[in-house]
Protein backbone atom coordinates (compact mmCIF):
# COMPACT_ATOMS: atom_id res chain seq x y z
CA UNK A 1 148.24 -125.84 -158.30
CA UNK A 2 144.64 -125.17 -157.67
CA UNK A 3 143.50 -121.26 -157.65
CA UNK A 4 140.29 -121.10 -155.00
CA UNK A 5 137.81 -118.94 -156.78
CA UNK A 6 135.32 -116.81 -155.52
CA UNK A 7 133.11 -119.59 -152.82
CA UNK A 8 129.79 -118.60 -151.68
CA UNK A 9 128.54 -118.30 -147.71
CA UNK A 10 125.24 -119.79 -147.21
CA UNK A 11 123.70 -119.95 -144.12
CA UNK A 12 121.25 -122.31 -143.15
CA UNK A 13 117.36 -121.87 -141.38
CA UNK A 14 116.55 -123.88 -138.32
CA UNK A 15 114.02 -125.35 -140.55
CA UNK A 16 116.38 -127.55 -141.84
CA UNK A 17 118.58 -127.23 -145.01
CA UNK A 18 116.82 -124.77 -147.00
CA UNK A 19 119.76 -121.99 -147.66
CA UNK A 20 119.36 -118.17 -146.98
CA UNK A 21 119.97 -115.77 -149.74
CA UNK A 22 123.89 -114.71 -149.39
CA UNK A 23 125.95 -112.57 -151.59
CA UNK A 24 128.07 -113.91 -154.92
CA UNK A 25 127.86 -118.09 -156.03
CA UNK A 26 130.49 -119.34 -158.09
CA UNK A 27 130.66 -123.18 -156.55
CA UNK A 28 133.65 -124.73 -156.76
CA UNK A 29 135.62 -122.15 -159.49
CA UNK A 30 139.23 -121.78 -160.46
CA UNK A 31 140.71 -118.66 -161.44
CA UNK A 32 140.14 -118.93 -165.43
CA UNK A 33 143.30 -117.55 -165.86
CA UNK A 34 146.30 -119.44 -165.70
CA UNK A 35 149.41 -117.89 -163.68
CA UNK A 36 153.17 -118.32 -164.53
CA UNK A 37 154.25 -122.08 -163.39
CA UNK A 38 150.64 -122.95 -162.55
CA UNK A 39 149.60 -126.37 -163.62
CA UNK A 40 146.63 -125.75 -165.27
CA UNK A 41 148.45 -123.80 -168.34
CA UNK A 42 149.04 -127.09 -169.01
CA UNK A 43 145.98 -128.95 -170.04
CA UNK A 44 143.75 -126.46 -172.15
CA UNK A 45 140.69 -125.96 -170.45
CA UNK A 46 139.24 -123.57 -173.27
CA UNK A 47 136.37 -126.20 -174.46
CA UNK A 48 135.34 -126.11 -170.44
CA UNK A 49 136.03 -122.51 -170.28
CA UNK A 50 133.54 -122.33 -173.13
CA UNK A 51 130.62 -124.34 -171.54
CA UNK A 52 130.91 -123.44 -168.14
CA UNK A 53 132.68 -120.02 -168.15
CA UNK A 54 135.19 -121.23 -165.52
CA UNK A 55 137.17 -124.26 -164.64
CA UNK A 56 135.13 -126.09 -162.24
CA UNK A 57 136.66 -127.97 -159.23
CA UNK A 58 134.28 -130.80 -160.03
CA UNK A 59 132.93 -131.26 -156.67
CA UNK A 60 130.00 -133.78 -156.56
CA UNK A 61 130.57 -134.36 -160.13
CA UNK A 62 130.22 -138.20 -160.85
CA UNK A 63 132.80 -140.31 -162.51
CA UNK A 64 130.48 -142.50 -165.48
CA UNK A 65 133.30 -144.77 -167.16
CA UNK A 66 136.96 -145.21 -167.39
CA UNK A 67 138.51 -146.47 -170.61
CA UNK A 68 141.82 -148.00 -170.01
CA UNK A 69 143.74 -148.74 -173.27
CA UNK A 70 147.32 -149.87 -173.81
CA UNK A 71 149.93 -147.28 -175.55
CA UNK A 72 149.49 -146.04 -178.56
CA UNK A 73 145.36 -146.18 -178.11
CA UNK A 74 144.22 -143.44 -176.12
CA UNK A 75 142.36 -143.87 -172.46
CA UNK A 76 139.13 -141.69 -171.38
CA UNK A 77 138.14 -140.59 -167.92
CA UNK A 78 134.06 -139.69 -168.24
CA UNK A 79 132.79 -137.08 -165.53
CA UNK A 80 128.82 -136.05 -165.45
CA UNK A 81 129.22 -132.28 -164.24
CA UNK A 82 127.07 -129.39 -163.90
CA UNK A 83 127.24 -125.83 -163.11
CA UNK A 84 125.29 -125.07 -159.45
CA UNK A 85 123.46 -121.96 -159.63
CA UNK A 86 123.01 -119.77 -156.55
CA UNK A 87 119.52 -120.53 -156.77
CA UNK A 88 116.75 -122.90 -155.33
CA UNK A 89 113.75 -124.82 -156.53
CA UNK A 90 110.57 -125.29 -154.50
CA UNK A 91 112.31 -128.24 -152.57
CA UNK A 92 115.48 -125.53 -151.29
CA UNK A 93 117.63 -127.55 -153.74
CA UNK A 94 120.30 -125.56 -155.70
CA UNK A 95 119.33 -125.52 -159.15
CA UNK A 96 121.88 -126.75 -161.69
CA UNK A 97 122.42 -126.14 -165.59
CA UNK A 98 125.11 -126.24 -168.00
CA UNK A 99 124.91 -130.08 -167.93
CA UNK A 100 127.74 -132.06 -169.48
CA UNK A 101 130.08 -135.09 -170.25
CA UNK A 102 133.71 -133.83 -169.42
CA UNK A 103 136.35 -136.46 -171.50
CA UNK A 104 139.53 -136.43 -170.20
CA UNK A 105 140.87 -138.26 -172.64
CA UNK A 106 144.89 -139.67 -171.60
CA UNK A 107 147.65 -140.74 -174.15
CA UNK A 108 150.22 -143.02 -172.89
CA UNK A 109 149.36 -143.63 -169.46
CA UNK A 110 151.93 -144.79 -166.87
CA UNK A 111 150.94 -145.03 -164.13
CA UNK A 112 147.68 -145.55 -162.34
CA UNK A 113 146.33 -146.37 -158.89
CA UNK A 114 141.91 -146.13 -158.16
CA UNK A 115 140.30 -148.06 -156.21
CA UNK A 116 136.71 -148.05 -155.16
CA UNK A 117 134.67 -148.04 -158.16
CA UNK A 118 130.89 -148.41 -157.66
CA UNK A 119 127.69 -147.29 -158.65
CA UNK A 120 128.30 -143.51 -157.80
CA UNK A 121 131.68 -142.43 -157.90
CA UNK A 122 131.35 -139.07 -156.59
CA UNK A 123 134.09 -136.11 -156.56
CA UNK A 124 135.51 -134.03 -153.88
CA UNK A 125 137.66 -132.67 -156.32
CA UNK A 126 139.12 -133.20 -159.62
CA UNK A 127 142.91 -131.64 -160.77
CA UNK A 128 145.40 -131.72 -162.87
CA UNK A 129 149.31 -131.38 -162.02
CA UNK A 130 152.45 -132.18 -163.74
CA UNK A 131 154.98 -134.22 -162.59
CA UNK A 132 158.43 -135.42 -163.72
CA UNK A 133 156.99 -138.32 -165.97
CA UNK A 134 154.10 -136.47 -167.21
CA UNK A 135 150.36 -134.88 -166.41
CA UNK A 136 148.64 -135.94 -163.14
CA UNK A 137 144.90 -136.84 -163.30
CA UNK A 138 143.47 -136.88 -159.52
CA UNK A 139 140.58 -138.14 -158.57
CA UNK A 140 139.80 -137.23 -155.11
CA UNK A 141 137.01 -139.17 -154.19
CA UNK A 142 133.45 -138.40 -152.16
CA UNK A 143 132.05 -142.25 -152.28
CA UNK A 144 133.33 -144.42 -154.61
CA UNK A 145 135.96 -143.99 -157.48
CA UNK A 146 139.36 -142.38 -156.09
CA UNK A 147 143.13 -142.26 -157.44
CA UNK A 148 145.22 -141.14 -159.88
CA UNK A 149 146.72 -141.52 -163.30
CA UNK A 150 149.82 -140.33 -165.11
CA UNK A 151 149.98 -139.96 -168.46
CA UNK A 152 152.13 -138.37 -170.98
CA UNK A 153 149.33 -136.40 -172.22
CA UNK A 154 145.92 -135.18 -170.95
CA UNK A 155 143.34 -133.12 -173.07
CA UNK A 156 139.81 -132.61 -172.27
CA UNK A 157 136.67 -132.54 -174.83
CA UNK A 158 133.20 -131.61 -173.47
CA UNK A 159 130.03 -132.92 -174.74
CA UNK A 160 127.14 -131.06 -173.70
CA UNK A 161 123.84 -133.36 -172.02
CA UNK A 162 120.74 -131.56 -173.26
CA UNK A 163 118.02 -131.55 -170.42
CA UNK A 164 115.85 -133.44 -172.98
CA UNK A 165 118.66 -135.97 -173.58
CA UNK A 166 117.45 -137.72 -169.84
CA UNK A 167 116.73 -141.04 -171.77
CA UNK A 168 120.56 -141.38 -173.20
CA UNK A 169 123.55 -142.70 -172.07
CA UNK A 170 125.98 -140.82 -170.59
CA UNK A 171 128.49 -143.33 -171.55
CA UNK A 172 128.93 -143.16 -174.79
């Protein structure tokens, strides 16, 4: 079940999208705390707890790769995410930090249904859920990449993108 965080109000000028100040940003964050029969006690979100000091919806995050394996190997799901700041650069675009390679990495998977997959593969929205044969990866999609997969397990590791690191894949 997702838990809506705290979402900021902007407003915008008439001189186009440049945002006026407005009170508390958290984009796109879950409740940290998991509630009795919520879903996300159970994938352990501590390593992305840890970087980003909430669980991000993953809104406009981009899916990189998708390694699909056959039981017993295990299958990753690669997300570039960021945290969005409440604050703007010269241009009036948010600034971003916290940059990093979430790994949702899936053992056993049982069922699976994406389509769409191109160059971008941006996120609406990324959540977990469980169901009767296991955890629920979904991929709701902006442009490109979209679906689900099923798996008996789902962790997640996070590898952190140094803003120097601009020259390396985010693939591997």
């Amino acid at each position: 079940m997702y838990i809506p965080g705290i979402l900021a109000v902007w407003n915008f000028s008439s001189e186009g999208r440049k945002p006026i100040k407005s009170s508390c940003v958290n984009f796109g964050q879950r409740n940290t705390l998991a509630e009795p029969g919520d879903d996300n006690e159970m994938l352990d979100w501590t390593p992305v707890i840890q970087w980003f000091g909430f669980i991000p919806d993953f809104h406009d995050a981009e899916v990189i790769s998708m390694d699909l394996r056959r039981a017993p190997e295990l299958s990753t799901i690669r997300v570039d995410a960021w945290r969005t700041l409440s604050d703007v650069d010269e241009r009036g675009y948010f600034k971003i930090d916290r940059r990093a390679v979430v790994c949702f990495v899936l053992r056993n998977v049982v069922r699976q249904e994406i389509s769409d997959w191109n160059h971008q593969n941006v996120l609406n929205k990324l959540t977990v859920a469980t169901e009767q044969d296991g955890q629920v990866l979904n991929l709701e999609t902006i442009y490109g990449v979209g679906g689900y997969f099923v798996a008996q397990e789902i962790t997640v590791e996070v590898k952190p993108v140094s803003a120097l690191d601009t020259g390396t894949s985010l693939n591997g």
